[in-house]
N, C-alpha and C. Protein backbone atom coordinates (compact mmCIF):
# COMPACT_ATOMS: atom_id res chain seq x y z
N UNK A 1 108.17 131.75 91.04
CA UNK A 1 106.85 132.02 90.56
C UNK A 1 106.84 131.84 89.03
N UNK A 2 106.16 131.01 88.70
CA UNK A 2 105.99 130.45 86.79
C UNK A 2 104.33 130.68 87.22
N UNK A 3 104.07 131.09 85.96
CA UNK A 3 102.99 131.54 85.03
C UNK A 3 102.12 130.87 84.15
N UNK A 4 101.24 130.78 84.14
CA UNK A 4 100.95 129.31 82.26
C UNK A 4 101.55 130.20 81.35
N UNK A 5 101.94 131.71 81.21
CA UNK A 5 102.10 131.73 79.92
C UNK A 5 103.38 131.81 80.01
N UNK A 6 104.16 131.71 80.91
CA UNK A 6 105.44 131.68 80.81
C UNK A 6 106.08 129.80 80.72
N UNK A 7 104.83 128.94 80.60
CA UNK A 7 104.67 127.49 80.59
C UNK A 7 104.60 127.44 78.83
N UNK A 8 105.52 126.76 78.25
CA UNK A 8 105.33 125.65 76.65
C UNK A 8 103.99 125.54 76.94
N UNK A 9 103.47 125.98 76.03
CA UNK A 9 102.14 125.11 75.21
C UNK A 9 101.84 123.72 75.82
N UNK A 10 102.58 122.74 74.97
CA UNK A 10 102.49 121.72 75.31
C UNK A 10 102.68 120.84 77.26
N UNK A 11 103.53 121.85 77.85
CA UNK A 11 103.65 121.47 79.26
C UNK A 11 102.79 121.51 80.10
N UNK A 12 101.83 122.37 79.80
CA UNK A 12 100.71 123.05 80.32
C UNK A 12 99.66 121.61 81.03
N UNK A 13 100.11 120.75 81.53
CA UNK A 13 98.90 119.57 81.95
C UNK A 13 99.30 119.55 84.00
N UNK A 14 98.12 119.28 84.07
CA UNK A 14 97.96 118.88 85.71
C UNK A 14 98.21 117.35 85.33
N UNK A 15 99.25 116.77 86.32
CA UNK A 15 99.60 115.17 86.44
C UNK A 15 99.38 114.95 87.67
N UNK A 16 97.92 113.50 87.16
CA UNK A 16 97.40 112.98 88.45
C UNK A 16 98.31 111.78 88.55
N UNK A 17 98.48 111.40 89.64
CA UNK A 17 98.83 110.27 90.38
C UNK A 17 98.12 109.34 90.90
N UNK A 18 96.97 109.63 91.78
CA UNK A 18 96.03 108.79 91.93
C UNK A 18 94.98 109.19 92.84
N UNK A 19 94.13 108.78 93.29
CA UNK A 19 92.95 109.25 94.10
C UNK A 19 93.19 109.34 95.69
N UNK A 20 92.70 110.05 96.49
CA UNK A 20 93.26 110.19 97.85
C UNK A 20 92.76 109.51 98.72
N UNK A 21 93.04 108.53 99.69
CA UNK A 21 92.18 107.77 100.23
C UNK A 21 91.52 108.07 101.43
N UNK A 22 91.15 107.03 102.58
CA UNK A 22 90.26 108.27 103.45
C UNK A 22 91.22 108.68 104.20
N UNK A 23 92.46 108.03 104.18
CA UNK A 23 93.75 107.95 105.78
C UNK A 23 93.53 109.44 105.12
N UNK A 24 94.64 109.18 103.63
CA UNK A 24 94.60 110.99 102.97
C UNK A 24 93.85 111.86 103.54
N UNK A 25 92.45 111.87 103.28
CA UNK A 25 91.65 112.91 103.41
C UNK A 25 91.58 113.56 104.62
N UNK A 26 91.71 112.56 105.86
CA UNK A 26 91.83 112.81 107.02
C UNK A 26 92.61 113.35 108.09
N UNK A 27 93.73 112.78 106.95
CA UNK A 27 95.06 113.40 107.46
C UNK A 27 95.24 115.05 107.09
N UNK A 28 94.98 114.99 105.38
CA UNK A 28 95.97 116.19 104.76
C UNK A 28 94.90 116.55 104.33
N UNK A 29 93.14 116.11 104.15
CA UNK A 29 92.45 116.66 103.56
C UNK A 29 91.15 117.45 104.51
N UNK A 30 91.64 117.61 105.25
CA UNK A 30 90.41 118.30 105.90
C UNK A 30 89.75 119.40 105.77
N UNK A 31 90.40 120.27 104.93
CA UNK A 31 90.13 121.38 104.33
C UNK A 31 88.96 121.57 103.14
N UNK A 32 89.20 119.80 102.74
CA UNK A 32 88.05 120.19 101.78
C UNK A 32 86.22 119.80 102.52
N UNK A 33 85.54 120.59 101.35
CA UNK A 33 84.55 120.78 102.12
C UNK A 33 83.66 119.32 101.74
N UNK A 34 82.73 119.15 102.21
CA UNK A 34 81.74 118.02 101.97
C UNK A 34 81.82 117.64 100.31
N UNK A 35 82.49 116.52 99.54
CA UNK A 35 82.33 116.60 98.45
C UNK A 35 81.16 116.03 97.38
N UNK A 36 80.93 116.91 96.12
CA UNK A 36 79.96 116.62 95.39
C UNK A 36 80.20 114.98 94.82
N UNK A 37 79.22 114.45 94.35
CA UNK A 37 79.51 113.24 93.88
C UNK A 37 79.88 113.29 92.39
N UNK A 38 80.47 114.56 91.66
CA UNK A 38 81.35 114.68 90.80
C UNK A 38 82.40 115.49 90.80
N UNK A 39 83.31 115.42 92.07
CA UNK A 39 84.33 116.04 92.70
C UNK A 39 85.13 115.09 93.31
N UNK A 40 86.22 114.85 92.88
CA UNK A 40 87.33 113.87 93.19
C UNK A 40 88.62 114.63 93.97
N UNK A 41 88.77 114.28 95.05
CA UNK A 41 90.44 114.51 96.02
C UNK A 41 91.24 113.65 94.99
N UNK A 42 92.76 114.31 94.23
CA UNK A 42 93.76 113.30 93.71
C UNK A 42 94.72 114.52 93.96
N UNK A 43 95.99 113.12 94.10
CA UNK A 43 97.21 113.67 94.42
C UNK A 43 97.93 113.80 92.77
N UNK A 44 98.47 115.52 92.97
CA UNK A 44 98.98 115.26 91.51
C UNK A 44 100.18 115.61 91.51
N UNK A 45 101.00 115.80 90.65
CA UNK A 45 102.53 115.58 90.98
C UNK A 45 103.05 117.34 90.47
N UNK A 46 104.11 117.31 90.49
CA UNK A 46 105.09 118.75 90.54
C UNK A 46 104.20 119.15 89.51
N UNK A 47 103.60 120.48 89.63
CA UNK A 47 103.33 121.22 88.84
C UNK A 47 103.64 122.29 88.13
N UNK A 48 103.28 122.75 86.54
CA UNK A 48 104.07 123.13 85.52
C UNK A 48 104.58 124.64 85.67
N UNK A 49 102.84 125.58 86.80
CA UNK A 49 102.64 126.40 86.84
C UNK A 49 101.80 127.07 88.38
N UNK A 50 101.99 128.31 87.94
CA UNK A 50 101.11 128.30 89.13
C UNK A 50 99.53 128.68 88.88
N UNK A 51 98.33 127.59 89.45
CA UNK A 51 97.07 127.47 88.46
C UNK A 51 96.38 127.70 89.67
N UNK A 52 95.31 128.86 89.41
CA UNK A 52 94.43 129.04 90.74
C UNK A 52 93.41 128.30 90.94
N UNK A 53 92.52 128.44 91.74
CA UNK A 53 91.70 127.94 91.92
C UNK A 53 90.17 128.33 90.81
N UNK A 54 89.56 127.76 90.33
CA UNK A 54 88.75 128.11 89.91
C UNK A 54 88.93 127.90 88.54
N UNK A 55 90.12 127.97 87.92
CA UNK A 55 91.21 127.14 86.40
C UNK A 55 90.21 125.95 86.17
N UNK A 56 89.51 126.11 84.78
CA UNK A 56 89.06 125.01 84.18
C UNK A 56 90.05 125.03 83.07
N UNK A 57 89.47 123.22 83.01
CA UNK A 57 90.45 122.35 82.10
C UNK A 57 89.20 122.02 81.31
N UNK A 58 89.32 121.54 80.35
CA UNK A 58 88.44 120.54 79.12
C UNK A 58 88.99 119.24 78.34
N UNK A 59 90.48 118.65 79.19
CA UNK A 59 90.39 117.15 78.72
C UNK A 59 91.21 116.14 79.36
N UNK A 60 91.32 115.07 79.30
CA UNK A 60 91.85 114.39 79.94
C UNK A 60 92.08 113.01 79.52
N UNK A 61 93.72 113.00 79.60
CA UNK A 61 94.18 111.45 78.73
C UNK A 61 94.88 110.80 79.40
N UNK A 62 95.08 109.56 78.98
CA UNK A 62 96.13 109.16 79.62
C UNK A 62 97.95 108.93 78.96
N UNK A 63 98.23 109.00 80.27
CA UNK A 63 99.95 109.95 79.89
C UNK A 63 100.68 108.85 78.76
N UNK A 64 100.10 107.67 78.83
CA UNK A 64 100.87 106.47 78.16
C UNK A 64 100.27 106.69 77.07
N UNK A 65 98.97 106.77 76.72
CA UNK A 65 98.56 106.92 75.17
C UNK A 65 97.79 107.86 75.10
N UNK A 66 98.56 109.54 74.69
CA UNK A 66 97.51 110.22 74.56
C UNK A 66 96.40 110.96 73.56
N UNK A 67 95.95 109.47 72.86
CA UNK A 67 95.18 109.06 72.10
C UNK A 67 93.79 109.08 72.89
N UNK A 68 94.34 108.39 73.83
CA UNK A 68 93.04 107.95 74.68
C UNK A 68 92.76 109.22 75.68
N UNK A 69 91.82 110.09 75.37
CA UNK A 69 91.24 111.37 75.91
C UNK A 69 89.64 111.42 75.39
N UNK A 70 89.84 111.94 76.81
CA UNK A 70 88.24 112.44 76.95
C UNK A 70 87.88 113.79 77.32
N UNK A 71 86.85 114.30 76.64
CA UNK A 71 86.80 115.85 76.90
C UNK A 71 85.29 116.43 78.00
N UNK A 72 85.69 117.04 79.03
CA UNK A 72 85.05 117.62 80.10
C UNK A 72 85.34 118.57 80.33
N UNK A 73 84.05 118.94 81.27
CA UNK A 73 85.08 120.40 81.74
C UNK A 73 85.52 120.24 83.30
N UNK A 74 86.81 120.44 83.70
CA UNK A 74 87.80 120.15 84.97
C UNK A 74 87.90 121.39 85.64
N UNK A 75 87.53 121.66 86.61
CA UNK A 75 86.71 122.53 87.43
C UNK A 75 88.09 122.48 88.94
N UNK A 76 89.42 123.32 88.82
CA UNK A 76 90.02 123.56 90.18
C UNK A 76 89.11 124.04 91.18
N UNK A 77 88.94 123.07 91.95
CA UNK A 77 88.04 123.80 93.41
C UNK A 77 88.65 123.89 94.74
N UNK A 78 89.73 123.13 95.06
CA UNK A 78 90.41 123.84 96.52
C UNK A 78 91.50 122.89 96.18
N UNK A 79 92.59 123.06 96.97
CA UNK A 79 93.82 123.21 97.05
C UNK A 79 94.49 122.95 98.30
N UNK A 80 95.71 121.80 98.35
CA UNK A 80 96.36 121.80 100.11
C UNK A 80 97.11 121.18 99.95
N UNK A 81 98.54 120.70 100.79
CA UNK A 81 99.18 120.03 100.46
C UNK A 81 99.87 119.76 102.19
N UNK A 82 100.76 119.37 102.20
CA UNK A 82 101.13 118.34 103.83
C UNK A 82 100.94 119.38 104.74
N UNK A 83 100.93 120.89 104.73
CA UNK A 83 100.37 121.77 105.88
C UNK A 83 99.16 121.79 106.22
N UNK A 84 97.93 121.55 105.21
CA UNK A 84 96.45 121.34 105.56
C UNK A 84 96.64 122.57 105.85
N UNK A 85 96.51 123.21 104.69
CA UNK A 85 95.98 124.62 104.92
C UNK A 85 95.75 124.96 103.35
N UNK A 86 94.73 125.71 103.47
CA UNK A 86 93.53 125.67 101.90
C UNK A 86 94.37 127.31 100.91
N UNK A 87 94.73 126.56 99.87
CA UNK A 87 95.53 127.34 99.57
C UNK A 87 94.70 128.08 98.04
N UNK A 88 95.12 129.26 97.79
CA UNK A 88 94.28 129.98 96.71
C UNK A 88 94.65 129.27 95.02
N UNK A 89 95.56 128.24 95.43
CA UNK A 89 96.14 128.21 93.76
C UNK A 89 97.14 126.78 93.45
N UNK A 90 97.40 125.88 92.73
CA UNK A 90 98.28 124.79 92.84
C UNK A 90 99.78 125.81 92.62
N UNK A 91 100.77 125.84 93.46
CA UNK A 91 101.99 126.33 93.24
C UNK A 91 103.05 125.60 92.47
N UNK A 92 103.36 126.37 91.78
CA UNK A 92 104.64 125.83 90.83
C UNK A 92 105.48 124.95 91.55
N UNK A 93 105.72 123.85 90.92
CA UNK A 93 106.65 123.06 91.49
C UNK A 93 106.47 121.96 92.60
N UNK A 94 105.39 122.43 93.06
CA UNK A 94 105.01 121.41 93.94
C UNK A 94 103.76 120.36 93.64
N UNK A 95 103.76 119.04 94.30
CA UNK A 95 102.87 118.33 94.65
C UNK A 95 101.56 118.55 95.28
N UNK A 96 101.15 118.31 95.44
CA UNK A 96 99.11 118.75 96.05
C UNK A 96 98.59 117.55 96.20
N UNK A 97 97.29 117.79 97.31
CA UNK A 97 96.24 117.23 97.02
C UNK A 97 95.01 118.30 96.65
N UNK A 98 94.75 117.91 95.75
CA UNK A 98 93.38 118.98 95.04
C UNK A 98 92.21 118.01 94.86
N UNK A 99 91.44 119.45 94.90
CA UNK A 99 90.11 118.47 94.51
C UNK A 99 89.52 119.13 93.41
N UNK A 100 89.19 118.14 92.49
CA UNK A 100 88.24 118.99 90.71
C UNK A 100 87.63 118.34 90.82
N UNK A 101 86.39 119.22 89.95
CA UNK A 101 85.34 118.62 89.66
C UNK A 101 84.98 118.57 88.23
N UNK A 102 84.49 117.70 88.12
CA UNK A 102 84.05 116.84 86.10
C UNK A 102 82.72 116.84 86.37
N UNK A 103 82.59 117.57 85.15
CA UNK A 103 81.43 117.73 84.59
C UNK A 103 81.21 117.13 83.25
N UNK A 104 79.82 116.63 83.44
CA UNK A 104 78.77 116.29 84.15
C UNK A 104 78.97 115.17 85.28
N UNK A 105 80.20 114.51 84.88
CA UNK A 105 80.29 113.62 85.90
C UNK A 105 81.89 112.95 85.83
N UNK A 106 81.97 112.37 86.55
CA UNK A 106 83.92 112.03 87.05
C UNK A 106 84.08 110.92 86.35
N UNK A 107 85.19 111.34 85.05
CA UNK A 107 85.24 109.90 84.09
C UNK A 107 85.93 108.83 84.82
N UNK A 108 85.80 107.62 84.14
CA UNK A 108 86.04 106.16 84.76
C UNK A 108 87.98 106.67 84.55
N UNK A 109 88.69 107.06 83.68
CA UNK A 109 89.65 107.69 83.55
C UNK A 109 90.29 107.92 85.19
N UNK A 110 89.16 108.43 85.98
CA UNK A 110 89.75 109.10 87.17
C UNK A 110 89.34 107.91 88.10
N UNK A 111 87.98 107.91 87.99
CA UNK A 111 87.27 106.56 88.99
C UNK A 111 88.31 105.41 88.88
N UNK A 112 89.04 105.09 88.23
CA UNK A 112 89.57 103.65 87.82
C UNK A 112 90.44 103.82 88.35
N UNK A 113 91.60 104.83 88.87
CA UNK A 113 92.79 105.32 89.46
C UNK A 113 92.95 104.66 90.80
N UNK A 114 94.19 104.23 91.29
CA UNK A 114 94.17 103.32 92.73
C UNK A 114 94.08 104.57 93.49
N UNK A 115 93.73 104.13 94.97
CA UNK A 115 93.51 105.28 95.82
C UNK A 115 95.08 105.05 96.34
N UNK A 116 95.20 106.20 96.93
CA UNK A 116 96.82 106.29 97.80
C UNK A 116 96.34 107.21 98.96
N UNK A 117 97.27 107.03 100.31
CA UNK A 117 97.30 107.73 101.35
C UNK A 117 98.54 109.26 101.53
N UNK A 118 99.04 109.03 100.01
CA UNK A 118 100.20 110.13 100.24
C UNK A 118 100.65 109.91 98.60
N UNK A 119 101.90 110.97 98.50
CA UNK A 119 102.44 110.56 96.99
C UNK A 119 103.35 110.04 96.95
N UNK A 120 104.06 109.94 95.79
CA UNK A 120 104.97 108.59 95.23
C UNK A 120 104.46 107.37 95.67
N UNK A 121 103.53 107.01 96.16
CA UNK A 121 102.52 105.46 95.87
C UNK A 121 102.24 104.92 94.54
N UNK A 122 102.18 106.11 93.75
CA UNK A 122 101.92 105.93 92.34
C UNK A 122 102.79 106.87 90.83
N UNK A 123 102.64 106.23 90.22
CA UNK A 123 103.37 107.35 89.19
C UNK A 123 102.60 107.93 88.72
N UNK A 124 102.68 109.12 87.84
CA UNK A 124 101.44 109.52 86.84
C UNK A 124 100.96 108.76 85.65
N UNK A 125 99.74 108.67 85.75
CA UNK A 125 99.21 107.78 84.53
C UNK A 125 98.29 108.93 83.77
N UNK A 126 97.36 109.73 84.36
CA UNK A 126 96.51 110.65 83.67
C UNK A 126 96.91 111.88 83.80
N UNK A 127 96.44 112.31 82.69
CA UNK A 127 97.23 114.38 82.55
C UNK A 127 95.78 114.59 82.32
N UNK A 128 95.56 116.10 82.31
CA UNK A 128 94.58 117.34 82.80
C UNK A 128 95.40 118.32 82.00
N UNK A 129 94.05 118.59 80.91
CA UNK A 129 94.59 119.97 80.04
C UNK A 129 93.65 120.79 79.65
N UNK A 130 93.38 121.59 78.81
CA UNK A 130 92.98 122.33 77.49
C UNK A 130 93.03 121.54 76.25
N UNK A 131 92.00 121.49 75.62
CA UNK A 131 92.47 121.18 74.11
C UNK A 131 93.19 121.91 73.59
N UNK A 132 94.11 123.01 73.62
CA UNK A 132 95.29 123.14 73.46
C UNK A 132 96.02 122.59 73.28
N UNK A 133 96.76 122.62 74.67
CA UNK A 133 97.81 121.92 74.89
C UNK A 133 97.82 120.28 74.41
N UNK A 134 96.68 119.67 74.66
CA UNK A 134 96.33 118.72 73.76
C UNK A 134 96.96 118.07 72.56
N UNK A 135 96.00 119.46 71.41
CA UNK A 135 96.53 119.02 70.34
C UNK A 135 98.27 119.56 70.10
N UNK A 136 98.75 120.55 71.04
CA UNK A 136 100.25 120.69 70.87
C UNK A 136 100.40 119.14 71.01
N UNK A 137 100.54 118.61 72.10
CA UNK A 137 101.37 117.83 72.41
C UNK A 137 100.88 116.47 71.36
N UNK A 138 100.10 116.67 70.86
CA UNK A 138 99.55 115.08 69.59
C UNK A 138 99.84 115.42 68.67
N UNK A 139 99.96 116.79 68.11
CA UNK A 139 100.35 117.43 66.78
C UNK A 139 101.53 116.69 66.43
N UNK A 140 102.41 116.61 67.22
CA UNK A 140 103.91 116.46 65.94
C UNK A 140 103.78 114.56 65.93
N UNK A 141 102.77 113.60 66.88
CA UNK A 141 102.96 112.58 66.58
C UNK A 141 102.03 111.89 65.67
């Protein structure tokens, strides 16, 4: 059991992998409910902490240049992973499929992401933070 505050500053990001496709959804996503048309299913990779549901974020870059960020607000709304069973929180250490929602609307950042039916299809390209952790992690470059 890890904590955010027992998480570096700077570690503190949700890493997406890529968008879930319908095999995904069907398979491992049935749990989620009818989604909004600014609510995205993505598979994201080992996570830093354990982040509940309901955890807003406010930015989002990409992992190769994270120059290139955009600021929203990232809205945890449900939670599951290969049991398909709706879980209260992303658990430390593990992989997920989650679904957030961007407000006002789901940047091209996420839209542009290949869809996948499972993980390791893709590597991480986009991180999910706080302007925090943010500027930790841009500060020293």
């Amino acid at each position: 059991m890890r904590t955010e505050d027992d998480t570096p500053l700077a570690g503190r990001t949700l890493l997406v992998e890529s968008r879930a496709d319908k095999d995904a959804l069907a398979a491992i996503g049935q749990v989620f409910r009818h989604r909004a048309a600014n609510e995205e299913a993505l598979f994201l990779s080992f996570n830093y902490a354990e982040v509940p549901v309901g955890r807003r974020f406010d930015c989002c870059f990409q992992r190769a240049d994270q120059s290139d960020v955009a600021w929203v607000t990232i809205t945890v709304i449900a939670v599951t992973q290969q049991f398909r069973a709706s879980w209260d929180e992303i658990p430390h250490g593990w992989k997920t499929l989650t679904l957030l929602r961007f407000e006002p609307r789901i940047l091209s950042m996420i839209s542009d992401l290949p869809e996948a039916s499972n993980w390791y299809e893709h590597s991480v390209s986009v991180c999910i933070s706080d302007r925090q952790t943010w500027e930790a992690r841009t500060a020293s470059k």
